[in-house]
PDB file of N, CA and C in Angstrom:
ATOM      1  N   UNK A   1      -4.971   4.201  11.152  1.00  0.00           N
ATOM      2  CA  UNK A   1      -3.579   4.026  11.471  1.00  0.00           C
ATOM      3  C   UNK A   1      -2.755   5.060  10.707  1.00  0.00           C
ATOM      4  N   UNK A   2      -1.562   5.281  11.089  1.00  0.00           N
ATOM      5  CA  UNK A   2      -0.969   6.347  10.683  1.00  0.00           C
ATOM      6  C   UNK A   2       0.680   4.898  10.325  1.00  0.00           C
ATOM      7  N   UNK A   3       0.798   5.508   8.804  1.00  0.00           N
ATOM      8  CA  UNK A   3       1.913   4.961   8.278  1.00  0.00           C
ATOM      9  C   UNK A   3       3.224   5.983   8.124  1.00  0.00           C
ATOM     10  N   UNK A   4       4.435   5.694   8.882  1.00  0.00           N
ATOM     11  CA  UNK A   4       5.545   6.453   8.427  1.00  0.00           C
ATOM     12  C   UNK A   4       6.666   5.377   7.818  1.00  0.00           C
ATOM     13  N   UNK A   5       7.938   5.953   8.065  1.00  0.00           N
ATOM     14  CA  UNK A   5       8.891   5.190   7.460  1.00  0.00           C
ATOM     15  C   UNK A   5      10.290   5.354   8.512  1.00  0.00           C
ATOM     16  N   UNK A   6      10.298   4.137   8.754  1.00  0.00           N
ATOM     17  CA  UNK A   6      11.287   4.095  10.468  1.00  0.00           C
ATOM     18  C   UNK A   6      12.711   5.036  10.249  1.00  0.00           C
ATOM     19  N   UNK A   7      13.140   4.841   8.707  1.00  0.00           N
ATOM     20  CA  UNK A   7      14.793   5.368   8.993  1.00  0.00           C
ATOM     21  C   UNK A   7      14.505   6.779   8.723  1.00  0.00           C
ATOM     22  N   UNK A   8      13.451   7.047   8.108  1.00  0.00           N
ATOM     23  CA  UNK A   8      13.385   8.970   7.708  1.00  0.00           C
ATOM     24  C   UNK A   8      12.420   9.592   8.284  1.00  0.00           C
ATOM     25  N   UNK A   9      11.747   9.083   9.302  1.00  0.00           N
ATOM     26  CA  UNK A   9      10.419   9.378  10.011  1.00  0.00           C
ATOM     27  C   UNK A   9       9.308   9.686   8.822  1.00  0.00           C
ATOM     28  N   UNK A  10       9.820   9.932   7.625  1.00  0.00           N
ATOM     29  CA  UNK A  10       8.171  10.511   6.550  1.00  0.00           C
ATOM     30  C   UNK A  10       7.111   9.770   6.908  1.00  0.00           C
ATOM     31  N   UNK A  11       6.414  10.485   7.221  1.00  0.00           N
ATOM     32  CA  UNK A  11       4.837  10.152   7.069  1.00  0.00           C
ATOM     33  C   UNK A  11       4.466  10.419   5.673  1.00  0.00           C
ATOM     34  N   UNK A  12       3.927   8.682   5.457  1.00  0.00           N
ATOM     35  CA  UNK A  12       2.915   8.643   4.091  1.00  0.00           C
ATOM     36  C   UNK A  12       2.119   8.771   4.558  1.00  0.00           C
ATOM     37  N   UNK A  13       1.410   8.237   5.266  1.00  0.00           N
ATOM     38  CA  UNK A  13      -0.154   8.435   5.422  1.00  0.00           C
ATOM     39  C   UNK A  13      -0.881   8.427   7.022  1.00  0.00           C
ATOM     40  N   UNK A  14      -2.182   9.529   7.113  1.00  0.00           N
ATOM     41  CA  UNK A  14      -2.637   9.439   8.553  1.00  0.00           C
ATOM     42  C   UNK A  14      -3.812   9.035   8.639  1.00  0.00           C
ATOM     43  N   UNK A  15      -4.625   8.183   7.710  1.00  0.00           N
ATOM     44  CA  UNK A  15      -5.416   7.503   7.528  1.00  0.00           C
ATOM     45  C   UNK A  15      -5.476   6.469   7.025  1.00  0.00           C
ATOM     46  N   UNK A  16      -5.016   5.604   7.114  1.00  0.00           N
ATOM     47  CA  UNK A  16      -4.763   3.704   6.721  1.00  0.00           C
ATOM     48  C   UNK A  16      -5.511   2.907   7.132  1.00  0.00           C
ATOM     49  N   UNK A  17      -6.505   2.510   6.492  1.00  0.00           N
ATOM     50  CA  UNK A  17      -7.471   1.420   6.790  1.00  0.00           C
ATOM     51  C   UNK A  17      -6.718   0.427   6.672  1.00  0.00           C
ATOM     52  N   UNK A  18      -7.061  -0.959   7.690  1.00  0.00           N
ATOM     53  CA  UNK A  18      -7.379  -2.180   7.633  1.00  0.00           C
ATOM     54  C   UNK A  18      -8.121  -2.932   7.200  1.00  0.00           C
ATOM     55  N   UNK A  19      -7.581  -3.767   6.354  1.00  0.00           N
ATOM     56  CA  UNK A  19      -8.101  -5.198   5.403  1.00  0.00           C
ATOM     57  C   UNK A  19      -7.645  -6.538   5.868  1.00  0.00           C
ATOM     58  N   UNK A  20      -8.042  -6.871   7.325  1.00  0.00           N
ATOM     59  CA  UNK A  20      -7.269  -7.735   7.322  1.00  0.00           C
ATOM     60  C   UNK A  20      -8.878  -9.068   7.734  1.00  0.00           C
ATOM     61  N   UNK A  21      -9.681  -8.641   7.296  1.00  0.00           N
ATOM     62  CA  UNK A  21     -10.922 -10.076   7.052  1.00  0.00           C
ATOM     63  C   UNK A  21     -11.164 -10.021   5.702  1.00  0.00           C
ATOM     64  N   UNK A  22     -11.237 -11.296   5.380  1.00  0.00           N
ATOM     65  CA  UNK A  22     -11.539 -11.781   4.193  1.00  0.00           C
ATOM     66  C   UNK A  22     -12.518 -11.196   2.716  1.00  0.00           C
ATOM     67  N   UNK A  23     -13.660 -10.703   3.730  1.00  0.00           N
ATOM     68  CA  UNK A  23     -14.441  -9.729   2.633  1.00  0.00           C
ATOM     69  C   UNK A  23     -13.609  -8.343   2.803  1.00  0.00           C
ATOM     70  N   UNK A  24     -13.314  -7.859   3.393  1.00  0.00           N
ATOM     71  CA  UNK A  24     -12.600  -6.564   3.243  1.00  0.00           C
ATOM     72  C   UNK A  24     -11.005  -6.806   2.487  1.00  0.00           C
ATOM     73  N   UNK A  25     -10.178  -7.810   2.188  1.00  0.00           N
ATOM     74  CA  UNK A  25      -9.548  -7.763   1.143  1.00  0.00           C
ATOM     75  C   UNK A  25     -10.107  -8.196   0.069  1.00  0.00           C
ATOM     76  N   UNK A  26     -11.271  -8.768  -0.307  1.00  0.00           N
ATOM     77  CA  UNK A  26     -11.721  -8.675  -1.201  1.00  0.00           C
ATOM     78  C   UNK A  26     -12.382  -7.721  -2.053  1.00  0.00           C
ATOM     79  N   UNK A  27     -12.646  -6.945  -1.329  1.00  0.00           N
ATOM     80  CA  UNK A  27     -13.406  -5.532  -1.698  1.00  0.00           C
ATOM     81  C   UNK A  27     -12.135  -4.828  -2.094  1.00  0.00           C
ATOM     82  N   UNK A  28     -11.322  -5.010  -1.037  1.00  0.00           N
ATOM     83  CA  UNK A  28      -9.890  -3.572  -1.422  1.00  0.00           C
ATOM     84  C   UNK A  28     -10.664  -1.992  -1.472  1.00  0.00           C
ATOM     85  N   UNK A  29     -10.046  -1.790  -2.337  1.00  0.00           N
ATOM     86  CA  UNK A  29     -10.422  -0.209  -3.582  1.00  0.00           C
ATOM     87  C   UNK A  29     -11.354  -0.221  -4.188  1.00  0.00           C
ATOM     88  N   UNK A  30     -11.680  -1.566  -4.701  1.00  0.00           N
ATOM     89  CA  UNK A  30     -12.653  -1.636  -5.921  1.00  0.00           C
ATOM     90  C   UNK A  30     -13.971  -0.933  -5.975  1.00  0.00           C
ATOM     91  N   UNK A  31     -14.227  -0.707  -6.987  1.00  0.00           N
ATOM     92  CA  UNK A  31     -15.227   0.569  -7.142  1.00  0.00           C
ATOM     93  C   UNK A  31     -15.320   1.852  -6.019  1.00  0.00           C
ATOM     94  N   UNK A  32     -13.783   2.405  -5.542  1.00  0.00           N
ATOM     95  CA  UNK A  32     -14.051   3.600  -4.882  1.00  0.00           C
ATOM     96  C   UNK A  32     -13.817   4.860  -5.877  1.00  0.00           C
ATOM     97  N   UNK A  33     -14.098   5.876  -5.670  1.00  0.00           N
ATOM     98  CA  UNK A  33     -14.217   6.865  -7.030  1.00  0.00           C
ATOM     99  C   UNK A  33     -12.635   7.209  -6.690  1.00  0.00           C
ATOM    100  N   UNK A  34     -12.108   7.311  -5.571  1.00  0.00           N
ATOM    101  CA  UNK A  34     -10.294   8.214  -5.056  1.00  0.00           C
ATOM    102  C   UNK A  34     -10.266   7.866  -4.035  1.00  0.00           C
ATOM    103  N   UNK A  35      -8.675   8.130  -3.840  1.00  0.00           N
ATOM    104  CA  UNK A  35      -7.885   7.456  -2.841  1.00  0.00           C
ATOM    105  C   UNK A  35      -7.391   9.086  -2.830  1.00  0.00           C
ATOM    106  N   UNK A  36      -7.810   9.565  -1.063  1.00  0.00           N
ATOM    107  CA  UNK A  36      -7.196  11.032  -1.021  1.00  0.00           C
ATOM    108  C   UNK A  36      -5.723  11.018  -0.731  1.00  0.00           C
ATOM    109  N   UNK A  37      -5.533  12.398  -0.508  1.00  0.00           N
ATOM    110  CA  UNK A  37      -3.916  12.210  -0.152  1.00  0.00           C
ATOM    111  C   UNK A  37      -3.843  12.122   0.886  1.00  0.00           C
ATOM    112  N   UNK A  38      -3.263  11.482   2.027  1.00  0.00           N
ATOM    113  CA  UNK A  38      -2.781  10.728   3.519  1.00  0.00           C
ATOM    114  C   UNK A  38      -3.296   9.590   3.499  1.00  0.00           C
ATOM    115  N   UNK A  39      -4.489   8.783   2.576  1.00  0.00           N
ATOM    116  CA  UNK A  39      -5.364   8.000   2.979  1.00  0.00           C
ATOM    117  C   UNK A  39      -4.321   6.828   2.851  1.00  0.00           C
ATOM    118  N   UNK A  40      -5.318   5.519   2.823  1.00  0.00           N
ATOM    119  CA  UNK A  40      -4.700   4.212   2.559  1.00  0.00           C
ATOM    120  C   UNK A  40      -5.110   2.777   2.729  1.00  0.00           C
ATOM    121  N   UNK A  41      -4.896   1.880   2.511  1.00  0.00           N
ATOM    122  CA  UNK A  41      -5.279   0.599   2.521  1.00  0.00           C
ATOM    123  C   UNK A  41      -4.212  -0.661   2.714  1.00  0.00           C
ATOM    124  N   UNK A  42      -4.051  -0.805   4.331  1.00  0.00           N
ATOM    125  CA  UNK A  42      -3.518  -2.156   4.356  1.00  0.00           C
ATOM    126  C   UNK A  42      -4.106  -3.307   4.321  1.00  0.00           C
ATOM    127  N   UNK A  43      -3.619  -3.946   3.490  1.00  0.00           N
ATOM    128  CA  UNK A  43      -3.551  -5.408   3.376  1.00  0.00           C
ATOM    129  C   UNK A  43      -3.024  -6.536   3.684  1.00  0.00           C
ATOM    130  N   UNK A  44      -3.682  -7.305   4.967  1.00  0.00           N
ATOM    131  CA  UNK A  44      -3.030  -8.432   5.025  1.00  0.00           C
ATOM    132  C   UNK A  44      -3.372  -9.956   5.356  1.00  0.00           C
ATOM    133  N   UNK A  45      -3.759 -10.730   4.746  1.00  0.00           N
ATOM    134  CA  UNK A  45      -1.911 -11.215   4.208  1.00  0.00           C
ATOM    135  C   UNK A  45      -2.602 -10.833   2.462  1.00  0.00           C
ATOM    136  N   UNK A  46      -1.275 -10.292   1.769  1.00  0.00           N
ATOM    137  CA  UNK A  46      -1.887 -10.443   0.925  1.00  0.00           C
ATOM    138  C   UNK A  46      -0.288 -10.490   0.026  1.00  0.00           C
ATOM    139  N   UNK A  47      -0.434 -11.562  -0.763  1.00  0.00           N
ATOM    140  CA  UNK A  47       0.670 -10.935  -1.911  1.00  0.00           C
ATOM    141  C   UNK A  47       0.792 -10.303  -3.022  1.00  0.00           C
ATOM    142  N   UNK A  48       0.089 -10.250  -3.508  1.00  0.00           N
ATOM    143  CA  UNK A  48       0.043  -9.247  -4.914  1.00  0.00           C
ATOM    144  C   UNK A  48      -1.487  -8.693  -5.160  1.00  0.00           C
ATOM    145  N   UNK A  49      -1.398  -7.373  -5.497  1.00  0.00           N
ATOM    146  CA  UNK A  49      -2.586  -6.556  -5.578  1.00  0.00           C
ATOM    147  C   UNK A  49      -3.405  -6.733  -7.725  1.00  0.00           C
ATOM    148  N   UNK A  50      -3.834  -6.182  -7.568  1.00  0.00           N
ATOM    149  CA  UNK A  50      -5.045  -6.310  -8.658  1.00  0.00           C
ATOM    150  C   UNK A  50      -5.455  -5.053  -8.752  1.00  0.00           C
ATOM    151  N   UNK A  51      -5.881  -3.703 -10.154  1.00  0.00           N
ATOM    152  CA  UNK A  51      -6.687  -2.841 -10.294  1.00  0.00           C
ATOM    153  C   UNK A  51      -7.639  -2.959 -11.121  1.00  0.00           C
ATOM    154  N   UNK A  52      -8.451  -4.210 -10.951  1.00  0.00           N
ATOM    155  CA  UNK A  52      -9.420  -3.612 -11.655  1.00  0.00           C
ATOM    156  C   UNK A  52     -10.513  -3.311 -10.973  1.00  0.00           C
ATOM    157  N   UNK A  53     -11.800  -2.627 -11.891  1.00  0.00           N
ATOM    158  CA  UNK A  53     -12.582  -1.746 -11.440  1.00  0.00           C
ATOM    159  C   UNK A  53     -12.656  -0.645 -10.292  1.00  0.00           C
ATOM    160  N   UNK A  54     -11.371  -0.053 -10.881  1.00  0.00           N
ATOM    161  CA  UNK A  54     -10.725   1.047 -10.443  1.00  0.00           C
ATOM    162  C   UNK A  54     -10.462   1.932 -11.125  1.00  0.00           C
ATOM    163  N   UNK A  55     -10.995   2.784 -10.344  1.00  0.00           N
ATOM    164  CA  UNK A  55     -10.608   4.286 -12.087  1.00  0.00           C
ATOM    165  C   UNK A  55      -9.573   5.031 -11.672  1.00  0.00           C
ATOM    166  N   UNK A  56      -8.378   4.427 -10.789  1.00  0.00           N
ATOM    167  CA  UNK A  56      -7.593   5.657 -10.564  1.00  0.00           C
ATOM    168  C   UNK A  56      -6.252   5.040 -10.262  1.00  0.00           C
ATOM    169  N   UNK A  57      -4.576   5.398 -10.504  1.00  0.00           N
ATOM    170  CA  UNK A  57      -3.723   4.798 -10.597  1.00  0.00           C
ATOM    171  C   UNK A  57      -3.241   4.753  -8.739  1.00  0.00           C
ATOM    172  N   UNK A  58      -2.547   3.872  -8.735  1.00  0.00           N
ATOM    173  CA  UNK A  58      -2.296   3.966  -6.924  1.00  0.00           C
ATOM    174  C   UNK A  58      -0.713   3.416  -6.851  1.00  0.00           C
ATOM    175  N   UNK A  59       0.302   3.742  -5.602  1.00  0.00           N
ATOM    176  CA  UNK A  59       1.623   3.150  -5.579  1.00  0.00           C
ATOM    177  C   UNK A  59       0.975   1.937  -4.437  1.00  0.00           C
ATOM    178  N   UNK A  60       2.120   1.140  -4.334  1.00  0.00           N
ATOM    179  CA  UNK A  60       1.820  -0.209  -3.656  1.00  0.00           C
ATOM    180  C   UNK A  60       3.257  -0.481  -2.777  1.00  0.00           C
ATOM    181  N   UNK A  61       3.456  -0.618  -1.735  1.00  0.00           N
ATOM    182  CA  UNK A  61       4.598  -1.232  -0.694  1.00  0.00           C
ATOM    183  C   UNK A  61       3.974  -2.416  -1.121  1.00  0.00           C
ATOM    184  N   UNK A  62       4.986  -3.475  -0.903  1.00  0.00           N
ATOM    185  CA  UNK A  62       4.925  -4.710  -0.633  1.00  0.00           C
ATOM    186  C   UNK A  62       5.892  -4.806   0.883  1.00  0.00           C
ATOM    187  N   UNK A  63       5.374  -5.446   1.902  1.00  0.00           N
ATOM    188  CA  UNK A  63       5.975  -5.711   2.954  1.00  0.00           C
ATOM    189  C   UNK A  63       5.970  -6.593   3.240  1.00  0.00           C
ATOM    190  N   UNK A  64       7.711  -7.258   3.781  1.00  0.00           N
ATOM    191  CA  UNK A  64       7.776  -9.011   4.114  1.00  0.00           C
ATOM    192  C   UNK A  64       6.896  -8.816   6.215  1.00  0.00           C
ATOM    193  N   UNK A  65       7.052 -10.091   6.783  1.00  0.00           N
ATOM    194  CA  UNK A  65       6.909 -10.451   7.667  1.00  0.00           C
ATOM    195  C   UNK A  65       7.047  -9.072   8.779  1.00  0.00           C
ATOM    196  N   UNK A  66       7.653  -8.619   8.988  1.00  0.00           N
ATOM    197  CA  UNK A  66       8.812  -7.471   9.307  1.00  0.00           C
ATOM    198  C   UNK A  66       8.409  -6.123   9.500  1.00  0.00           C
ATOM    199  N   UNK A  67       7.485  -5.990   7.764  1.00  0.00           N
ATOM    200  CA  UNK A  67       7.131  -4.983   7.712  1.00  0.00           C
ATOM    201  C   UNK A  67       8.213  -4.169   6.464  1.00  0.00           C
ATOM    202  N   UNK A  68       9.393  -4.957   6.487  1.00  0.00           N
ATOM    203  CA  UNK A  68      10.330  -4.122   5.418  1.00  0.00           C
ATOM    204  C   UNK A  68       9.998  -4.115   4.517  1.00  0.00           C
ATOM    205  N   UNK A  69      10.523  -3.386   3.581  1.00  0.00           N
ATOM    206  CA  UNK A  69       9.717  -3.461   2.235  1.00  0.00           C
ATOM    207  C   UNK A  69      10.372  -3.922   1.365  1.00  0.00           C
ATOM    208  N   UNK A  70       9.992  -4.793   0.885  1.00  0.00           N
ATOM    209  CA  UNK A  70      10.589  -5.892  -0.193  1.00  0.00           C
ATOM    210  C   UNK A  70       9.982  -5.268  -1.606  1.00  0.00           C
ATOM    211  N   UNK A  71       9.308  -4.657  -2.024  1.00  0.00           N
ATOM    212  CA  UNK A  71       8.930  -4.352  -3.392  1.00  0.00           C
ATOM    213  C   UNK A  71       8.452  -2.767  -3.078  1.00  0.00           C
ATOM    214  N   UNK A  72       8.212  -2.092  -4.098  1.00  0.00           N
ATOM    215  CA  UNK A  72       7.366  -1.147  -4.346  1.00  0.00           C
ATOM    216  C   UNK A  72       6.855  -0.615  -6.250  1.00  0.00           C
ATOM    217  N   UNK A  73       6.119  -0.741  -6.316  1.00  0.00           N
ATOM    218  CA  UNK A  73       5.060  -0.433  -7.645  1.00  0.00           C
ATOM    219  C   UNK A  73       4.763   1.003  -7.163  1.00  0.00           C
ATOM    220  N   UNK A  74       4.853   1.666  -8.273  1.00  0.00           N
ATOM    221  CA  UNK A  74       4.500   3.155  -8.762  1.00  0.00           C
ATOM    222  C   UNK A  74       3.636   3.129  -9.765  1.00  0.00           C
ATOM    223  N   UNK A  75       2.247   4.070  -9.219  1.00  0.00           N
ATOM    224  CA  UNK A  75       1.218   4.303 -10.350  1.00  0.00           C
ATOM    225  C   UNK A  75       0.741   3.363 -11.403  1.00  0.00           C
ATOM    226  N   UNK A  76       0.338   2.069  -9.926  1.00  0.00           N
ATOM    227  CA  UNK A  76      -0.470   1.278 -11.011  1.00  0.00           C
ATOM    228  C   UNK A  76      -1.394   1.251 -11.464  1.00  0.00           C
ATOM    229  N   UNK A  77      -1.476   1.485 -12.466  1.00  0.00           N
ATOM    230  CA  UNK A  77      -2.928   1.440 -13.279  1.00  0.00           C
ATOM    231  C   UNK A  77      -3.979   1.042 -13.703  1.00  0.00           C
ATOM    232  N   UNK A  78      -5.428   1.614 -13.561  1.00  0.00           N
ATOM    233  CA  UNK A  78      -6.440   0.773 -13.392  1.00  0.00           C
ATOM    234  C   UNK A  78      -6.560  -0.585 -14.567  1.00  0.00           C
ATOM    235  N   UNK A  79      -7.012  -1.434 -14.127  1.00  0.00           N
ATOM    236  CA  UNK A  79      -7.419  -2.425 -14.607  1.00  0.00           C
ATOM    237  C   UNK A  79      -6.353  -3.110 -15.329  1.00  0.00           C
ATOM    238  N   UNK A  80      -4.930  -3.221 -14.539  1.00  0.00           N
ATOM    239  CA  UNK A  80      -3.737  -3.924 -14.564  1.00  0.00           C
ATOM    240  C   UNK A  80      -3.545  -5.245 -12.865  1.00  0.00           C
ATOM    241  N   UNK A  81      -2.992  -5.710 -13.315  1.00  0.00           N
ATOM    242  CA  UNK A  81      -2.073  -6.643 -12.506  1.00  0.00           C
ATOM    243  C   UNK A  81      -0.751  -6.564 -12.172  1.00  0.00           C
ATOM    244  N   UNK A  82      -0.694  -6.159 -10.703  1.00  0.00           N
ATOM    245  CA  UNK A  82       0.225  -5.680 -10.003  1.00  0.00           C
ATOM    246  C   UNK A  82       1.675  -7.033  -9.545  1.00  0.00           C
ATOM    247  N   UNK A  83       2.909  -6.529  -9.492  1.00  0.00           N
ATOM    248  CA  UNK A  83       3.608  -7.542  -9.419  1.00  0.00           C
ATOM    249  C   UNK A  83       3.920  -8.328  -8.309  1.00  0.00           C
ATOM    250  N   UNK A  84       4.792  -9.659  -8.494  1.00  0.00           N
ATOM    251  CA  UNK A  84       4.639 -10.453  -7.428  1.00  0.00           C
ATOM    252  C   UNK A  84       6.271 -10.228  -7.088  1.00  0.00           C
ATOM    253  N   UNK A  85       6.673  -9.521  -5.778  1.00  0.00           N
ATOM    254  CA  UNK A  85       7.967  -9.613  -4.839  1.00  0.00           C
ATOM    255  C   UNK A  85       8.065 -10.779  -4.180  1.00  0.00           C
ATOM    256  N   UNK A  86       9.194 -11.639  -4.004  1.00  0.00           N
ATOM    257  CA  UNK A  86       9.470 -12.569  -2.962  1.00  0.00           C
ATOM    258  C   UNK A  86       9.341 -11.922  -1.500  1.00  0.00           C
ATOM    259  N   UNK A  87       8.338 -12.691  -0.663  1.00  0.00           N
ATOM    260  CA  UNK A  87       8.508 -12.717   0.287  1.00  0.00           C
ATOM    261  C   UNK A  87       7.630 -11.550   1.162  1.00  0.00           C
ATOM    262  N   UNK A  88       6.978 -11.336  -0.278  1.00  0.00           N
ATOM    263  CA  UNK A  88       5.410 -10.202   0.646  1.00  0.00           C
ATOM    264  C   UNK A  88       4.555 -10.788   1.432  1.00  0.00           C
ATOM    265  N   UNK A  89       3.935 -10.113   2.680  1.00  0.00           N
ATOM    266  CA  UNK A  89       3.002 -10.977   3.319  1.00  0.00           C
ATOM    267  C   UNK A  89       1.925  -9.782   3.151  1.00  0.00           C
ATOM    268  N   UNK A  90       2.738  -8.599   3.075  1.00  0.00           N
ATOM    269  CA  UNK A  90       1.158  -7.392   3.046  1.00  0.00           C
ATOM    270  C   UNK A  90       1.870  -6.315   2.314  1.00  0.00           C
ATOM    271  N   UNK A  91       0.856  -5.794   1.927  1.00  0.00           N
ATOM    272  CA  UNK A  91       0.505  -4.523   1.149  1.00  0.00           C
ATOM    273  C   UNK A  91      -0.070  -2.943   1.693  1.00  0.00           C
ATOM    274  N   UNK A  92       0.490  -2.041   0.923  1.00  0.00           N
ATOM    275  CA  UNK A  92      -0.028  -0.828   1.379  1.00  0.00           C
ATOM    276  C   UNK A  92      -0.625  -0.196   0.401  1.00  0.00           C
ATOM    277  N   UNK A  93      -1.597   0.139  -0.069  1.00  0.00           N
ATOM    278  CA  UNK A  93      -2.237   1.028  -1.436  1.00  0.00           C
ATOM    279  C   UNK A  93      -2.129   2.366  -0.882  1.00  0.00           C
ATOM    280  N   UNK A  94      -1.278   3.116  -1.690  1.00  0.00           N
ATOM    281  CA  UNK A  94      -1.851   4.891  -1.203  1.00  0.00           C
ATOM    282  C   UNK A  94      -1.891   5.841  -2.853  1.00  0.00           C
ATOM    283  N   UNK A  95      -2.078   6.487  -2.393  1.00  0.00           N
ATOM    284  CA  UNK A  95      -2.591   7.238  -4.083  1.00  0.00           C
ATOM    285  C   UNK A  95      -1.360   7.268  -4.900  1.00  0.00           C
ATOM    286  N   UNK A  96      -1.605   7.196  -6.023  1.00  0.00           N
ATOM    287  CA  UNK A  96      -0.189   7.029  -6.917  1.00  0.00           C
ATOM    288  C   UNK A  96       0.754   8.557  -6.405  1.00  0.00           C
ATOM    289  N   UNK A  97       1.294   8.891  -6.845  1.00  0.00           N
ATOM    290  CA  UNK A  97       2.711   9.596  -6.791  1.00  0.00           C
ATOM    291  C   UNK A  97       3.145   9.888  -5.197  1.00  0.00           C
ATOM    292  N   UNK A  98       2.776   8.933  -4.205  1.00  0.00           N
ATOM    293  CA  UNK A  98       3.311   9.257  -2.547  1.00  0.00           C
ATOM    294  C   UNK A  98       4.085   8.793  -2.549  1.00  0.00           C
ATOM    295  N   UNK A  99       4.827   7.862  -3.102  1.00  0.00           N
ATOM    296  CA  UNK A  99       6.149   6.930  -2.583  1.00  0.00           C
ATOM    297  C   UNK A  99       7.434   7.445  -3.765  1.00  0.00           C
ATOM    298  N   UNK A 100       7.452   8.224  -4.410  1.00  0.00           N
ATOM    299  CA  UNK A 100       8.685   8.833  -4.954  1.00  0.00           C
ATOM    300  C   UNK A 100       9.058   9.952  -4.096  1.00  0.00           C
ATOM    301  N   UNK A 101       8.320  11.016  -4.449  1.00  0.00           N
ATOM    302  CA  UNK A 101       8.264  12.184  -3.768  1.00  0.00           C
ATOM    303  C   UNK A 101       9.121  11.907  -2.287  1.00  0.00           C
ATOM    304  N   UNK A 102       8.885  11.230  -1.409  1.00  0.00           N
ATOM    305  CA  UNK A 102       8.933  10.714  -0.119  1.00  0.00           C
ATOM    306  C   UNK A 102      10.751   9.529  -0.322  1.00  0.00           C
ATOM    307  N   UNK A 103      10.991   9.464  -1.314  1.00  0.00           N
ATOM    308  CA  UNK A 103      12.294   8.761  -0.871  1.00  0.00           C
ATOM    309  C   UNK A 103      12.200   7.752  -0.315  1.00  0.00           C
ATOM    310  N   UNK A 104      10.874   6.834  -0.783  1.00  0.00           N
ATOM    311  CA  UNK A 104      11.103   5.512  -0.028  1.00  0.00           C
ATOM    312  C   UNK A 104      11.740   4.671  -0.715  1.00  0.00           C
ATOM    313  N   UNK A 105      12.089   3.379  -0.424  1.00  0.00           N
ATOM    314  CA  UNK A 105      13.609   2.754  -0.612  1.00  0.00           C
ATOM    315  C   UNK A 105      12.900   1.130  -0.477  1.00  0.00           C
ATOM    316  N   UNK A 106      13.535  -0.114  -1.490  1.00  0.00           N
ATOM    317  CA  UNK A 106      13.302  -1.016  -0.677  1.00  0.00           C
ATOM    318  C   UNK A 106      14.456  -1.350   0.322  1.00  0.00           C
ATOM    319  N   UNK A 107      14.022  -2.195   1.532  1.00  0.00           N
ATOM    320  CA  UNK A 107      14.984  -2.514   2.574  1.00  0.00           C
ATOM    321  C   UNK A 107      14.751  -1.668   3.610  1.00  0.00           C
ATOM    322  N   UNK A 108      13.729  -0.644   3.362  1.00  0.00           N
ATOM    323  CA  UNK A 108      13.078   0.584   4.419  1.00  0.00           C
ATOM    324  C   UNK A 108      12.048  -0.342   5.524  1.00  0.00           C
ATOM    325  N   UNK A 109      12.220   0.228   6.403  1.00  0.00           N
ATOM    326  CA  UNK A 109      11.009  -0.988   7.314  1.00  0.00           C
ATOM    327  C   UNK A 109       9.615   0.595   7.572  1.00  0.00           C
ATOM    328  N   UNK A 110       8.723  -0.080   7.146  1.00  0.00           N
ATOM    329  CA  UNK A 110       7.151   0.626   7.029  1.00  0.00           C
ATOM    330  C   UNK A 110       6.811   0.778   8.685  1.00  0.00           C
ATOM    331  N   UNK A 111       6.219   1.545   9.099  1.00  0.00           N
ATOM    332  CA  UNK A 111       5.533   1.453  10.591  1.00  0.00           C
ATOM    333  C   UNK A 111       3.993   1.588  10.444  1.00  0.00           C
ATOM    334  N   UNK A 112       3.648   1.158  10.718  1.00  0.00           N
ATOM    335  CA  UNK A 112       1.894   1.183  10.993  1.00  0.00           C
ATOM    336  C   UNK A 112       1.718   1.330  12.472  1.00  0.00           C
ATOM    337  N   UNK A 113       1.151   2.482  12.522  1.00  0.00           N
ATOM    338  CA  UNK A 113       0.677   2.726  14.666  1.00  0.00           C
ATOM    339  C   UNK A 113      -0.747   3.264  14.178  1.00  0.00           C
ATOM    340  N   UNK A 114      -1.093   2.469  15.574  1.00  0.00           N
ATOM    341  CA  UNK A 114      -2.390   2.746  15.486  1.00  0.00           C
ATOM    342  C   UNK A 114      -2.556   4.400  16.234  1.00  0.00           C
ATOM    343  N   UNK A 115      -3.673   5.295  15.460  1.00  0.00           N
ATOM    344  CA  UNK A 115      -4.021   6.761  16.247  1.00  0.00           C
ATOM    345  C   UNK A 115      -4.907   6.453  17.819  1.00  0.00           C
TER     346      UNK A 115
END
C-alpha cells in the first residue's frame, strides 16, 4: 500500500505492509534488522505500539477510526514503550525521521491505497 497525506498530498511511504491478523501484529517489527526508507507497517486495530527487540528507532501515526491522526511519536526507541492517544484504532510504523521532515500535523487524515 502506498501511504500519503490527504491535505498536502506527501507521500510517506510506497511500501506499507499490513498487520491486520493476529500473529502478524504480534510479530510487528520485532527482530527485523531496518525499516527502509518508503517502507512501513500498518497496524490494525491496534492502540499503542511497543519497541522491543528492535534495534532501530521508528516514528509512529496513531490513527482514530477515520484514519486522522490523533497522535504522532518521533524516533521511538528500541526497547521503549510507545504512548497511548485517545481514540487510536491503528498505527503506522515508518523509519524514524519521516514524519518531521514531511510536515505532518495531528488532525491530518492519513490515506492508505492499495498499489
Amino acid at each position: 500500500m502506498k501511504l500519503f497525506i490527504e491535505e498536502s498530498g506527501q507521500l510517506l511511504g510506497h511500501q506499507v505492509v499490513k498487520a491486520y491478523s493476529f500473529l502478524r501484529r504480534l510479530r510487528g517489527l520485532m527482530f527485523t534488522a531496518a525499516l527502509s526508507e518508503g517502507h512501513g507497517l500498518h497496524i490494525r486495530p491496534c492502540r499503542s505500539v511497543h519497541s522491543f527487540f528492535m534495534k532501530y528507532s521508528i516514528d509512529v501515526l496513531h490513527l482514530d477510526e477515520t484514519n486522522q491522526i490523533v497522535g504522532i511519536e518521533h524516533s521511538l526507541k528500541p526497547g521503549t514503550i510507545g504512548k497511548n492517544f485517545q481514540g487510536t484504532r491503528s498505527v503506522v510504523e515508518l523509519p524514524a525521521g519521516t514524519l518531521e521532515p514531511a510536515g505532518v500535523r495531528i488532525g491530518q487524515t492519513a490515506v492508505l491505497e492499495h498499489s
